[in-house]
N, C-alpha and C. Protein backbone atom coordinates (compact mmCIF):
# COMPACT_ATOMS: atom_id res chain seq x y z
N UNK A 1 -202.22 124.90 -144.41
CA UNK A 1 -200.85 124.76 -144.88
C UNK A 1 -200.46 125.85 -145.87
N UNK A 2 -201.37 126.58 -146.04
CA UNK A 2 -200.83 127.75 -146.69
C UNK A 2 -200.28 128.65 -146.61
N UNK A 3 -200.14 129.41 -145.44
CA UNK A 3 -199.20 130.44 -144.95
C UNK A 3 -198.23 130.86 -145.05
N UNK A 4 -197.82 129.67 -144.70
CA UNK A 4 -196.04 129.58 -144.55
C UNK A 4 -195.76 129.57 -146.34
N UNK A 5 -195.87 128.55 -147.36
CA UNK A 5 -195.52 129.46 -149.08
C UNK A 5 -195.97 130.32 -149.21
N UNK A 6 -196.53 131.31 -148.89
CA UNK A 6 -197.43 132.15 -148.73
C UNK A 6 -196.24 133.38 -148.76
N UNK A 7 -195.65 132.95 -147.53
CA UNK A 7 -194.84 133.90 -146.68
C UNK A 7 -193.59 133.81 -147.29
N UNK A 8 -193.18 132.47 -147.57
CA UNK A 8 -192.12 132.19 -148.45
C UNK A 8 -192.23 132.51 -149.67
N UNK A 9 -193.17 132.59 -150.25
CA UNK A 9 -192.87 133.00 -152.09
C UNK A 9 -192.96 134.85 -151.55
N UNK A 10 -193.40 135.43 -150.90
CA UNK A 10 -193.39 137.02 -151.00
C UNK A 10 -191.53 137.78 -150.30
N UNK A 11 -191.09 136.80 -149.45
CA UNK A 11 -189.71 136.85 -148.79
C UNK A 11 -188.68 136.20 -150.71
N UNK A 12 -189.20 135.37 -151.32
CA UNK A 12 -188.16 134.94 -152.57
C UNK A 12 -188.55 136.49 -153.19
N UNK A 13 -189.30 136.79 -153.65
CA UNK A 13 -189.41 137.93 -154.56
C UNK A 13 -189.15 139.13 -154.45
N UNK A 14 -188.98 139.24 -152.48
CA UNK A 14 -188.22 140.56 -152.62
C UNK A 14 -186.82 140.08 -152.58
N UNK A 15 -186.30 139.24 -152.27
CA UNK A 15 -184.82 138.76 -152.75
C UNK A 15 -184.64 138.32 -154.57
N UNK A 16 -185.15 137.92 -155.25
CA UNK A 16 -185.60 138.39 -156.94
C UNK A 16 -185.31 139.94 -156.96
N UNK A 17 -186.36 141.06 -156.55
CA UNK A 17 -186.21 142.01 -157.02
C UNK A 17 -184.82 142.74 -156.48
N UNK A 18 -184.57 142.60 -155.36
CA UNK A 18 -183.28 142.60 -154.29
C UNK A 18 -182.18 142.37 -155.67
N UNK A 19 -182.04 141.36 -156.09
CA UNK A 19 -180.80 140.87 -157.06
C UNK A 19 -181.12 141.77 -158.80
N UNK A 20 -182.51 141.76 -158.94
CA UNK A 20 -182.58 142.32 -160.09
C UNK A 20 -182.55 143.60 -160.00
N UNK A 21 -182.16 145.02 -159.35
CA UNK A 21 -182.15 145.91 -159.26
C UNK A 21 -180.46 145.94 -158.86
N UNK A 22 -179.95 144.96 -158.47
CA UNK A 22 -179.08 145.33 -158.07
C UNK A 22 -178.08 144.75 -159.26
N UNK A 23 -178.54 144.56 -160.15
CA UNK A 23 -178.11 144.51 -161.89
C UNK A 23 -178.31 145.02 -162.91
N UNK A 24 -179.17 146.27 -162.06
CA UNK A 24 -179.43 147.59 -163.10
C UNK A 24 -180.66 147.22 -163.94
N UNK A 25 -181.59 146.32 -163.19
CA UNK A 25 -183.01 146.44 -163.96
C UNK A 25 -183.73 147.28 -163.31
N UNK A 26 -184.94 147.62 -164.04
CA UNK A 26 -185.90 148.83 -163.90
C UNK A 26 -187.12 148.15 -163.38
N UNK A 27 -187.89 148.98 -163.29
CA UNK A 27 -189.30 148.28 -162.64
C UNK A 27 -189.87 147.94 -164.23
N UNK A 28 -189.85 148.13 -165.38
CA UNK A 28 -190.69 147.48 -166.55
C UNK A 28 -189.76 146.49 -166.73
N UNK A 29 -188.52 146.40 -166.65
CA UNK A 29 -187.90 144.84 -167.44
C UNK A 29 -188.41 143.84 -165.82
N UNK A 30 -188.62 144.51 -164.26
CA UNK A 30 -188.30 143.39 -163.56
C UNK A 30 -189.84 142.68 -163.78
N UNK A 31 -190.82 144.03 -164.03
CA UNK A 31 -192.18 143.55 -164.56
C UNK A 31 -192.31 142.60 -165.55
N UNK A 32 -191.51 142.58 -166.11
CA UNK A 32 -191.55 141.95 -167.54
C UNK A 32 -190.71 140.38 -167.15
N UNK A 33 -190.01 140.49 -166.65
CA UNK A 33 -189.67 138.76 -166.53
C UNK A 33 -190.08 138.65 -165.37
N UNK A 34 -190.82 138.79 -163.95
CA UNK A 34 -191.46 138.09 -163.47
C UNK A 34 -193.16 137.88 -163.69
N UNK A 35 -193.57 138.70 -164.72
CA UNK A 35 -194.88 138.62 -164.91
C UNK A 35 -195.73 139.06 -163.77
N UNK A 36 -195.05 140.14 -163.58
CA UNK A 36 -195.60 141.08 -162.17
C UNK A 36 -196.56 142.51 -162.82
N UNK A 37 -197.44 142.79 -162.88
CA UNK A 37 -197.89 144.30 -163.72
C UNK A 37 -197.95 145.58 -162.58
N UNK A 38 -197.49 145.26 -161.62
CA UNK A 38 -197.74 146.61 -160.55
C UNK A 38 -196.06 146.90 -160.37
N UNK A 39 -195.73 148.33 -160.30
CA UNK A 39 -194.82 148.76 -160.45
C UNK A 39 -194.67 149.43 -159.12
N UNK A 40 -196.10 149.62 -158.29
CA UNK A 40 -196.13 149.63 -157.12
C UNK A 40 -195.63 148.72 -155.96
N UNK A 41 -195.64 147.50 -156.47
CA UNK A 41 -195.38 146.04 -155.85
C UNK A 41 -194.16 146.18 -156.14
N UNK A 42 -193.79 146.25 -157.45
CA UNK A 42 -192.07 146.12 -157.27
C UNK A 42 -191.58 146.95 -156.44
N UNK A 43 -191.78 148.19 -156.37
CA UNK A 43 -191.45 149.46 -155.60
C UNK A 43 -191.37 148.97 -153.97
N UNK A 44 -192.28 148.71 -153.52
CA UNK A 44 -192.60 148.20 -152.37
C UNK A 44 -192.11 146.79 -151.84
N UNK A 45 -191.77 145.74 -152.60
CA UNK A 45 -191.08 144.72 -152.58
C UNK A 45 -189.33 144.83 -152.36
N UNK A 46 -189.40 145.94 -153.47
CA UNK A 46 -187.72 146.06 -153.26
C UNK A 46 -187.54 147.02 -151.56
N UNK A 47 -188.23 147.75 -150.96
CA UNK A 47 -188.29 148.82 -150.20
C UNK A 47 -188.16 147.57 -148.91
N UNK A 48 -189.30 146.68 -148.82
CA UNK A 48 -188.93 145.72 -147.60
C UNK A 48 -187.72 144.93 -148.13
N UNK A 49 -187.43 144.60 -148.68
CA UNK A 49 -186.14 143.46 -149.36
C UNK A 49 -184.82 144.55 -148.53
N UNK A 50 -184.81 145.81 -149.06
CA UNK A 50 -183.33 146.61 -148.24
C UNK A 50 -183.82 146.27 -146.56
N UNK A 51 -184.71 146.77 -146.00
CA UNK A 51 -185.29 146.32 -144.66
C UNK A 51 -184.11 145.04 -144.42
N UNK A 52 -184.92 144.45 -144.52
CA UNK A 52 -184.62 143.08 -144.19
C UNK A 52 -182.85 142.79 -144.76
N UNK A 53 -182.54 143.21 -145.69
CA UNK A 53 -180.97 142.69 -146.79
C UNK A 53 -181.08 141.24 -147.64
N UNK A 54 -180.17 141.25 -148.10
CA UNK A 54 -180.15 139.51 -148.64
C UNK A 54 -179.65 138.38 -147.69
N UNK A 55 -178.84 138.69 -146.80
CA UNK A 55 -178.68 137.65 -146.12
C UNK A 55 -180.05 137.11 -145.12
N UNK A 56 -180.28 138.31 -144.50
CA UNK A 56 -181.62 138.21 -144.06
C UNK A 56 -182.25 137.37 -144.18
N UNK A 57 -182.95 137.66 -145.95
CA UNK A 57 -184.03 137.19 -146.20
C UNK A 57 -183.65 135.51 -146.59
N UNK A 58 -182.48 135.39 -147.03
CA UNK A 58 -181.78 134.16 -147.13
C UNK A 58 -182.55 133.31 -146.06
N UNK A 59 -181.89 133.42 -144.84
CA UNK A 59 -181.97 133.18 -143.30
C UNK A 59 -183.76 132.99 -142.99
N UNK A 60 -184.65 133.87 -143.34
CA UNK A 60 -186.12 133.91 -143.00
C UNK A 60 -186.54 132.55 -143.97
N UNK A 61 -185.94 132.47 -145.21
CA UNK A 61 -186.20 131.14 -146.36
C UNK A 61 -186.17 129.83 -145.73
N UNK A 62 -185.14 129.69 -144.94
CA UNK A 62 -184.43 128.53 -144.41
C UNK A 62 -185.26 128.42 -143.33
N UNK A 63 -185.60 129.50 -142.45
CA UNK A 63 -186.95 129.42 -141.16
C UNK A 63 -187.85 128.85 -141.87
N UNK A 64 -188.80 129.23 -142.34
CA UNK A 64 -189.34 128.70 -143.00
C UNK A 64 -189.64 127.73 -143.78
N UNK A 65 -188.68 127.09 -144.45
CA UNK A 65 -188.52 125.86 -145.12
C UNK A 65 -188.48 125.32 -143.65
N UNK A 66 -188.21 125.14 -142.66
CA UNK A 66 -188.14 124.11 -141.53
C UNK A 66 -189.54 123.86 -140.73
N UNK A 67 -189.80 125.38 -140.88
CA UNK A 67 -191.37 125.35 -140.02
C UNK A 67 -192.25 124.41 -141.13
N UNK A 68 -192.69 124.49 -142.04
CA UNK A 68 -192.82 124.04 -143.21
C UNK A 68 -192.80 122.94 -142.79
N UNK A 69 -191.46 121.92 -143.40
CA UNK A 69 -191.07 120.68 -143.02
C UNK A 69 -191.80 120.05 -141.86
N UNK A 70 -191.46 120.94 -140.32
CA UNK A 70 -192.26 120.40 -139.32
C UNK A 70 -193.28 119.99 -139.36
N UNK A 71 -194.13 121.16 -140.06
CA UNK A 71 -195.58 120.89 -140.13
C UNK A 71 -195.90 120.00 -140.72
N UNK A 72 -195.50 119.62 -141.67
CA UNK A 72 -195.78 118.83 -142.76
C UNK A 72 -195.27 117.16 -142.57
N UNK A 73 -194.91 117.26 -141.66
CA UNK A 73 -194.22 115.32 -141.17
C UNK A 73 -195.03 115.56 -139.90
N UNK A 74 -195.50 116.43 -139.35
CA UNK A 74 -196.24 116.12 -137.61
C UNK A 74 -195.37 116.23 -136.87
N UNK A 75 -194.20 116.31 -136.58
CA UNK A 75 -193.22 116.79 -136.03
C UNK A 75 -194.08 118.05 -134.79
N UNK A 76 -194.62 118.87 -135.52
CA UNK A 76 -195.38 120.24 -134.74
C UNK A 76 -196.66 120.36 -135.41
N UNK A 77 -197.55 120.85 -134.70
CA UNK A 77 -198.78 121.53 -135.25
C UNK A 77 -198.67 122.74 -136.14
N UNK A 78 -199.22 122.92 -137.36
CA UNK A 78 -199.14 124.30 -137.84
C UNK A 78 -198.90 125.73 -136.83
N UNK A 79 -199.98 126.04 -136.26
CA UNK A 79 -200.20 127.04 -135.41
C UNK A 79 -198.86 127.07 -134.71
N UNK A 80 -197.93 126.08 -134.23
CA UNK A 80 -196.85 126.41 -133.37
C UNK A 80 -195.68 126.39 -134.26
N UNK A 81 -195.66 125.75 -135.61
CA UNK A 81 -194.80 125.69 -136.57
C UNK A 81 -194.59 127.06 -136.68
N UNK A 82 -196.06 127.61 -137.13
CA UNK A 82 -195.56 129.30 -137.44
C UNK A 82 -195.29 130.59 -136.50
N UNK A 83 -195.77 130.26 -135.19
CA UNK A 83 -196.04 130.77 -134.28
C UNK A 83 -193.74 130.80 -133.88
N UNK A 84 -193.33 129.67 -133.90
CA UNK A 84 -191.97 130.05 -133.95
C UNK A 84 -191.59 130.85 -134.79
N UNK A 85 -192.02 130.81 -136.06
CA UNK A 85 -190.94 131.04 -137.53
C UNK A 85 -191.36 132.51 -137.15
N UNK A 86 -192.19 133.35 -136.98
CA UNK A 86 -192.85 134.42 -137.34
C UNK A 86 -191.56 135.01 -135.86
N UNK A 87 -191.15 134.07 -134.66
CA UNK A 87 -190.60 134.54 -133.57
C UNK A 87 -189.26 134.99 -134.34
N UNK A 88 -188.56 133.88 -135.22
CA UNK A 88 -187.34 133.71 -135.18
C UNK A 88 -186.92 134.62 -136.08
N UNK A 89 -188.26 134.91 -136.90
CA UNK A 89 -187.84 136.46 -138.00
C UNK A 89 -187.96 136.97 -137.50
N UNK A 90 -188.61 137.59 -136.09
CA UNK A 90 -188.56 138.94 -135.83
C UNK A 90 -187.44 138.78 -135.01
N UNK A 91 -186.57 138.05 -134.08
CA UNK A 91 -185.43 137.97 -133.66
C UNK A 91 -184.28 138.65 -134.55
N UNK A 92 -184.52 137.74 -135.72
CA UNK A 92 -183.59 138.47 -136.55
C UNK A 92 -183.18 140.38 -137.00
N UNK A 93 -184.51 141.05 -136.63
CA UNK A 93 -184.17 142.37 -136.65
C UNK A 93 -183.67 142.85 -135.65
């Protein structure tokens, strides 16, 4: 059951850095309030976040929160829970 927050907390943070750059923070203040120390990661976080946009990544959150859900009531097996979500983000490009 780990994957999928997995996948979801790294898709929130480039939408975090997505919004905090786009308010004129730097890589030491965005370091500094998320308690992030690689400036490489931010760099690279914000770099897939334009990829993808904010609505995007909005949209991949909500996949996810469902695959999630599925899995998690038995609704679906993990493996096919994610085996969609991973489809329906790449649809999205």
């Amino acid at each position: 059951y780990g994957i999928i927050p997995l996948l979801a907390g790294h898709f929130r943070f480039m939408l975090l850095v997505l919004d905090m750059r786009s308010h004129g923070y730097g890589n030491t203040e965005i370091m500094k309030e998320t308690g992030r120390n690689s400036s490489w990661f931010i760099d690279k976080s914000y770099r897939q976040g334009q990829t993808f946009g904010a609505d995007a990544i909005k949209k991949v959150l909500q996949i996810l929160l469902q695959a999630d859900y599925k899995a998690k009531r038995g609704i679906t097996n993990m493996e096919s829970a994610l085996d969609l979500a991973i489809l329906q983000i790449c649809a999205l490009k």
